[in-house]
Protein backbone atom coordinates (compact mmCIF):
# COMPACT_ATOMS: atom_id res chain seq x y z
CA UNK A 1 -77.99 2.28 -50.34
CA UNK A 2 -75.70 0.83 -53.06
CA UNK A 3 -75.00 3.03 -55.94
CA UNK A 4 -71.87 1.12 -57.72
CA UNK A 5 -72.94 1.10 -60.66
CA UNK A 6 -71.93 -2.40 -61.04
CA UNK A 7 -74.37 -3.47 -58.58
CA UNK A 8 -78.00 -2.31 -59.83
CA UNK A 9 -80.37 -0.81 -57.40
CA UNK A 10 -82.39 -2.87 -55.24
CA UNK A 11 -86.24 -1.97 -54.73
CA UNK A 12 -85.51 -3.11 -51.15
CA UNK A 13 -82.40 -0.22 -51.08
CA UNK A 14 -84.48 2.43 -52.74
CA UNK A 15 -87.33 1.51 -49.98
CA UNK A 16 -84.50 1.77 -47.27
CA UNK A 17 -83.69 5.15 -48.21
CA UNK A 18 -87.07 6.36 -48.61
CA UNK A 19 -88.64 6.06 -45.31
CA UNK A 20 -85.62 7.92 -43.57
CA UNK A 21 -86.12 10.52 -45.74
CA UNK A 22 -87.28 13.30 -43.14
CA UNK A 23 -88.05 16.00 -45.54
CA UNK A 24 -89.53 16.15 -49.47
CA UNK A 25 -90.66 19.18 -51.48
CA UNK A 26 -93.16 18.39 -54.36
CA UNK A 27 -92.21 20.13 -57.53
CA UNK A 28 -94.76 20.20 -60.37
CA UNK A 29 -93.90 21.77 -63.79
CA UNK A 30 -96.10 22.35 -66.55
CA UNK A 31 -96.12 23.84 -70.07
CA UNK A 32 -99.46 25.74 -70.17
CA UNK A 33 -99.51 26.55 -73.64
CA UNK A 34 -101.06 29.97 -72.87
CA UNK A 35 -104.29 28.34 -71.56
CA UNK A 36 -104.69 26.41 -74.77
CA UNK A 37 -104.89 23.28 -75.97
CA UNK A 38 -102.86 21.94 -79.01
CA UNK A 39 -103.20 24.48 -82.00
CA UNK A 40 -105.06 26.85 -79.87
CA UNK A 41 -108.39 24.66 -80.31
CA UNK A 42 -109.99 24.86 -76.75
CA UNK A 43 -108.99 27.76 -73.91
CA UNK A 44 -108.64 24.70 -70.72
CA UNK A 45 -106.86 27.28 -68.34
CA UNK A 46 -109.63 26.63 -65.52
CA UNK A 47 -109.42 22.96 -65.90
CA UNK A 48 -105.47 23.34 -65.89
CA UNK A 49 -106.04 24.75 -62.63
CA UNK A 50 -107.67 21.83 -61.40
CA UNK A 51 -104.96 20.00 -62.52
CA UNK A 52 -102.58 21.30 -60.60
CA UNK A 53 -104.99 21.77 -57.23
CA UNK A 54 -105.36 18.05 -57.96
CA UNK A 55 -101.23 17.38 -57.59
CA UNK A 56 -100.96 19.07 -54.20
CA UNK A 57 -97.04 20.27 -55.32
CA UNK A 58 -94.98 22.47 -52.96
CA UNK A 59 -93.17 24.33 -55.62
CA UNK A 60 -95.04 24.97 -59.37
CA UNK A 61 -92.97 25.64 -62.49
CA UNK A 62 -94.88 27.19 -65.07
CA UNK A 63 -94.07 28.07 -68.76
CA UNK A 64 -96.04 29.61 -71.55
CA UNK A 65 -97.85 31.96 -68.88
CA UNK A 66 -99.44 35.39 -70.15
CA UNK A 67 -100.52 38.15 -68.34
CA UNK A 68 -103.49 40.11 -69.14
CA UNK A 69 -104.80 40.06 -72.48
CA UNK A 70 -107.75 42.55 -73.42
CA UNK A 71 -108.22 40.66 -77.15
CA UNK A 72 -108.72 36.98 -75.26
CA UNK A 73 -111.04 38.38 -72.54
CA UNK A 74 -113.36 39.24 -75.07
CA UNK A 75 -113.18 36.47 -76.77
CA UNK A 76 -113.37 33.76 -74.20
CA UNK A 77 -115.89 34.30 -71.66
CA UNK A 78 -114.07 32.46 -68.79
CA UNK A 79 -110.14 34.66 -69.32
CA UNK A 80 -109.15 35.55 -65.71
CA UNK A 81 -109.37 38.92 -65.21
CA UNK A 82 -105.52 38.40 -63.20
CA UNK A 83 -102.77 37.14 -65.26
CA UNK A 84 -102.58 33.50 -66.09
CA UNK A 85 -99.72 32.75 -63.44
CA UNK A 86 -102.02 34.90 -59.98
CA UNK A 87 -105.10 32.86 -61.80
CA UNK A 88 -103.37 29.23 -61.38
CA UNK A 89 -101.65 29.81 -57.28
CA UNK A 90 -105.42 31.01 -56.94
CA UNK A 91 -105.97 30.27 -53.31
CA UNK A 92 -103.33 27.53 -52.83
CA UNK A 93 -100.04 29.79 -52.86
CA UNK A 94 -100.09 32.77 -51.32
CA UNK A 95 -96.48 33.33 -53.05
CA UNK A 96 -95.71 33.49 -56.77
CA UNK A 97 -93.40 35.13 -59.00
CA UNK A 98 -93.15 35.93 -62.82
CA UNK A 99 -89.79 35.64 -64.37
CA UNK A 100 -89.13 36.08 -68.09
């Protein structure tokens, strides 16, 4: 594949390259605005979910994830009872982690 960068990249290159690549990892990252949508109007964790079932990624990057919170549960009928990060890997990742 040519990458002088006074030659620009050919589709046909790029193709080239891609189908001997042996390996890929699918990395998804998403703001989730603490399970709200702009200005807090709408809670849309569950359908966020689906969302990212829907991608199929290897690897998930999530920001703006809370944990529990006993004032939103009783507020909004569908709050996981898990924190928001457990409620998203669901059953598609057995492995997460929460990082601040």
């Amino acid at each position: 594949m040519n990458l002088d960068k006074n030659h620009p990249l050919d589709s046909s290159d790029l193709d080239a390259h891609m189908s001997t690549a042996v390996n890929a990892i699918r990395l998804l990252t998403v703001n989730t605005h603490k399970g709200f949508t702009a200005l807090n109007r709408r809670f849309i964790l569950p359908e966020l979910r689906e969302a990212v079932r829907a991608v199929s990624a290897d690897v998930v990057f999530l920001q703006e994830v809370l944990g529990t919170h006993e004032k939103h549960a009783l507020r909004f009928h569908d709050w996981p009872k898990m924190s928001q990060y457990e409620f998203l890997a669901d059953s598609i990742w057995t492995d997460f982690a929460y990082g601040r």
